[in-house]
Protein backbone atom coordinates (compact mmCIF):
# COMPACT_ATOMS: atom_id res chain seq x y z
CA UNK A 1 153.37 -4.22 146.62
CA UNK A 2 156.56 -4.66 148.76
CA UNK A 3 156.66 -5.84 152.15
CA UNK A 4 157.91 -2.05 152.99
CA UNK A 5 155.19 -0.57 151.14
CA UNK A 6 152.55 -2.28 153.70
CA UNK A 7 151.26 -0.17 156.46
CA UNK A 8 149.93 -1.48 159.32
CA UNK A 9 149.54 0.14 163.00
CA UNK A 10 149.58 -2.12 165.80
CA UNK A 11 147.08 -2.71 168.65
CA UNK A 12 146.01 -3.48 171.90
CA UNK A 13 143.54 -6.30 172.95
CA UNK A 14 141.14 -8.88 171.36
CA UNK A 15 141.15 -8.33 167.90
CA UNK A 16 138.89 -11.61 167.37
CA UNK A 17 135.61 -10.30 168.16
CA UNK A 18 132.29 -9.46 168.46
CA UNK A 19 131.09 -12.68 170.45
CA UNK A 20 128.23 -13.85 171.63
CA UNK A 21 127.40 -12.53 175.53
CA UNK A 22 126.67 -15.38 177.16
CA UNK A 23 124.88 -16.07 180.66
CA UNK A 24 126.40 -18.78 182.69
CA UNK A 25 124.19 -20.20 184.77
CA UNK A 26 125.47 -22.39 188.46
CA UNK A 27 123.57 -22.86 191.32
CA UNK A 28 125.00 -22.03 194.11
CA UNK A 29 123.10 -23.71 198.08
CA UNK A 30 120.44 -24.77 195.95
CA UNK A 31 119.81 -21.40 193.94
CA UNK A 32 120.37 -20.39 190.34
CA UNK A 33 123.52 -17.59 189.86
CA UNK A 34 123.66 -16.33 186.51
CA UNK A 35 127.39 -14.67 185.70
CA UNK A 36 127.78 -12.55 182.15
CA UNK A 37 130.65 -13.91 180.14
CA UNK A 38 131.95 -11.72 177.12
CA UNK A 39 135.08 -14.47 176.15
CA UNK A 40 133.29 -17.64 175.41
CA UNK A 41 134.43 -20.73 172.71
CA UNK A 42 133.25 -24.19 171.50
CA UNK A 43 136.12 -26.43 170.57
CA UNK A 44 135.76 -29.44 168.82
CA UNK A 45 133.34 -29.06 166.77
CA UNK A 46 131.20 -27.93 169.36
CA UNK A 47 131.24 -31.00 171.99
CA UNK A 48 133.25 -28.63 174.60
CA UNK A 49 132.96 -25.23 175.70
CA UNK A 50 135.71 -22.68 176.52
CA UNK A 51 135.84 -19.38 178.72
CA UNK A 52 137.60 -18.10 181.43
CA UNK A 53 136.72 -16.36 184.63
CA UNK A 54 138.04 -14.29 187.45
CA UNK A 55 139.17 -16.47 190.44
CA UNK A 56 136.59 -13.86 192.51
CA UNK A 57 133.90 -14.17 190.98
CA UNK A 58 131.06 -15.67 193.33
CA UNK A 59 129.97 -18.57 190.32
CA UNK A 60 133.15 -19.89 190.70
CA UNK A 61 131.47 -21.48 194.20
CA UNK A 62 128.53 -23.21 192.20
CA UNK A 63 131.11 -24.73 189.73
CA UNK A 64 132.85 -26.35 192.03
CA UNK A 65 130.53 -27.01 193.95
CA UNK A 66 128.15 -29.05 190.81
CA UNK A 67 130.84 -29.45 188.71
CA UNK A 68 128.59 -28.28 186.12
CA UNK A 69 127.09 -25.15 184.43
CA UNK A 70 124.68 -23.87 182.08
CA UNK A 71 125.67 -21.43 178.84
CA UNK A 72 122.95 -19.42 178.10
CA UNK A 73 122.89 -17.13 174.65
CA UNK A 74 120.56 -14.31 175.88
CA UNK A 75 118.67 -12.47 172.75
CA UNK A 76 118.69 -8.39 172.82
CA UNK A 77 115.48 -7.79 174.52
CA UNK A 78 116.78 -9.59 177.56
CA UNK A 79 119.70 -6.86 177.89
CA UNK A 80 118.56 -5.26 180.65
CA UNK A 81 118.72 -8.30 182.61
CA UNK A 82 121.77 -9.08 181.27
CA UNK A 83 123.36 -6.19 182.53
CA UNK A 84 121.67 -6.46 185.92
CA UNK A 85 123.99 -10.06 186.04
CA UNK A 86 127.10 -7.90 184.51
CA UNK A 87 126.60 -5.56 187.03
CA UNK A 88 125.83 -6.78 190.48
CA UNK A 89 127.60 -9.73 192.21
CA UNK A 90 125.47 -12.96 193.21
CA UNK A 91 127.21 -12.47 197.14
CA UNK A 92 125.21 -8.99 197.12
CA UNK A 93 122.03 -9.40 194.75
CA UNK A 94 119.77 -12.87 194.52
CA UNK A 95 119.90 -13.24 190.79
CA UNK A 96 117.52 -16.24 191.08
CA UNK A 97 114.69 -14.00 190.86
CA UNK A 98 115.56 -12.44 187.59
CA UNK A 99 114.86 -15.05 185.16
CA UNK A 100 112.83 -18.21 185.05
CA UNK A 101 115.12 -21.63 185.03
CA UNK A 102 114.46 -25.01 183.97
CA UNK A 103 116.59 -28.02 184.37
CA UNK A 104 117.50 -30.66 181.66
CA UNK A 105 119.67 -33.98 182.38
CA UNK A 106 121.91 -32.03 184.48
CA UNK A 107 120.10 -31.18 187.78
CA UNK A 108 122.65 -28.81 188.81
CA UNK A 109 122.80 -26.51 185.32
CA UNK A 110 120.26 -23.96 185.42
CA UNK A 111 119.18 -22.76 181.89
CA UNK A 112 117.27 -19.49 181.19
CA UNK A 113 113.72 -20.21 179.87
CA UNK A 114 113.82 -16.80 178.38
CA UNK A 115 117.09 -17.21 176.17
CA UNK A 116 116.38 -18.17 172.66
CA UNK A 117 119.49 -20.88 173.05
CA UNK A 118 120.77 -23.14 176.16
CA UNK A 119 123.84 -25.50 177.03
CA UNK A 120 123.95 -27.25 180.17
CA UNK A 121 127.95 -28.80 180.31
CA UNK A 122 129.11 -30.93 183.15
CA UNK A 123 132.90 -29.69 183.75
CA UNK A 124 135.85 -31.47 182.55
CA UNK A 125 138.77 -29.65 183.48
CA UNK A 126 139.60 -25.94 185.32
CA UNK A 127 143.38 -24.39 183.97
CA UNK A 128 145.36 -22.03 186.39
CA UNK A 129 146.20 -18.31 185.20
CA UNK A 130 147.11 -16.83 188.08
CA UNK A 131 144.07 -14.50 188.39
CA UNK A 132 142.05 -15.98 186.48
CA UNK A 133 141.20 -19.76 185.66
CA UNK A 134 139.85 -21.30 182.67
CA UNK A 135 136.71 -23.83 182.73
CA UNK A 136 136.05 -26.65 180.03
CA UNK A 137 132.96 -28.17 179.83
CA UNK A 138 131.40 -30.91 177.90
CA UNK A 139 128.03 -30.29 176.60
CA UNK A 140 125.90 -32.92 177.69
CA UNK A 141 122.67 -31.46 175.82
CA UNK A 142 121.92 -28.04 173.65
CA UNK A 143 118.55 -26.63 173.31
CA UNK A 144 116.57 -24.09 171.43
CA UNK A 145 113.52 -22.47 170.82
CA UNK A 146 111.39 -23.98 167.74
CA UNK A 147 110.88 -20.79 166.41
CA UNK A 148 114.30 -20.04 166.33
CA UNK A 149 114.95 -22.94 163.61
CA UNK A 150 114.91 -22.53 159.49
CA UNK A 151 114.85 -26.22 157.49
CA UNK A 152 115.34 -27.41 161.74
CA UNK A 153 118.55 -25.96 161.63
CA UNK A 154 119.38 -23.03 164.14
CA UNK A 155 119.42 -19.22 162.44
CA UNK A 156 121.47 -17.43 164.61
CA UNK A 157 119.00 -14.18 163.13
CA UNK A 158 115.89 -15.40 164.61
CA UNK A 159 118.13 -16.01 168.25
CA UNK A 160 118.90 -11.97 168.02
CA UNK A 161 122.03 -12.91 170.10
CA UNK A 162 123.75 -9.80 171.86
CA UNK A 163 127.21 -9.02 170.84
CA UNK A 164 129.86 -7.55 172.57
CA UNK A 165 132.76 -6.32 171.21
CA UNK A 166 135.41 -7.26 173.99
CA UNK A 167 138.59 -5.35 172.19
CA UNK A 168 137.95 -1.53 170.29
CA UNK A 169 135.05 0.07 171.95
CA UNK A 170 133.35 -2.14 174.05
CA UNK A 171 129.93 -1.62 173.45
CA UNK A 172 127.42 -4.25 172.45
CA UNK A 173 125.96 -4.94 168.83
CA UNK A 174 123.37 -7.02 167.00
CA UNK A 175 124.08 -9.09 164.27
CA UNK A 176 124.14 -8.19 161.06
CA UNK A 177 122.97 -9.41 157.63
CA UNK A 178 123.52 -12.73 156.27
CA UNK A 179 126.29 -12.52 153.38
CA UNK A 180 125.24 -15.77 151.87
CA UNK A 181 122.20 -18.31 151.61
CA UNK A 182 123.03 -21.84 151.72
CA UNK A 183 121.57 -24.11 149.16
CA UNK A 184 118.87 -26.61 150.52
């Protein structure tokens, strides 16, 4: 095939995607704020987290206030609740009362007790973009859900995650099928 003969259309947006939606959790004079996140990484090899917010956004106060935060991977039957922190702002609606926390090392990290999967990161460093700024945070401890482990290793099936595809159509999906099984 020559280069010429290749067609290819080009395209707007995140082509790297679905990701995982995840729920970051701050607490904000003394109550837990929940914020939906659709753009969410771990870098090396999972010690740090990744993801950037809107400069207006009212967690913003509980990270710096804590310096910390919780990520929390919510499963699909907890959409509706997830869209109720999508949706509605924590200087409007008291999102404390929608889930149940707990606390692990970090006091000031307040993890869902209903996600299947939970990260509570103290921050290391927040990057300037204009409108936006972007958080790194060190996981201090992950947790999950006993049932949610094959062989105690995590299976990503049994966590349902919700996905959202942040580039194409934007709506949210459920993953799929695994392609290949690992030898024990």
């Amino acid at each position: 095939m020559l280069e010429n003969d290749l067609i290819k259309q080009e395209i707007k947006g995140t082509v790297l995607n679905p990701l995982p939606v995840a729920l970051v959790g701050t607490k904000i004079k003394g109550k837990p704020n929940f914020l939906v996140i659709g753009y969410i990484s771990p870098f090396n090899f999972g010690r740090h987290i990744f993801f950037s917010m809107y400069k207006k956004r009212f967690s913003r106060k509980g990270i710096y206030e804590n310096k910390t935060f919780s990520v929390n991977i919510p499963s699909v039957d907890l959409l509706a609740e997830t869209n109720i922190c999508g949706t509605k702002s924590g200087r409007k609606f008291d999102k404390s009362s929608v889930f149940e926390v707990f606390y692990g090392e970090l006091k000031t990290a307040p993890m869902i007790q209903r996600c299947r999967l939970n990260m509570e990161c103290e921050v290391v460093e927040i990057l300037d973009y204009d409108q936006n700024e972007g958080i790194i945070g060190k996981v201090i401890k992950s947790y999950a859900n006993p049932d949610c482990l094959t062989h105690n290793k995590l299976d990503l099936r049994k966590v349902d995650p919700i996905l959202w595809a942040t580039g194409g159509d934007f709506n949210y999906y459920t993953l799929g099928k695994r392609l290949i099984v690992p030898e024990s």
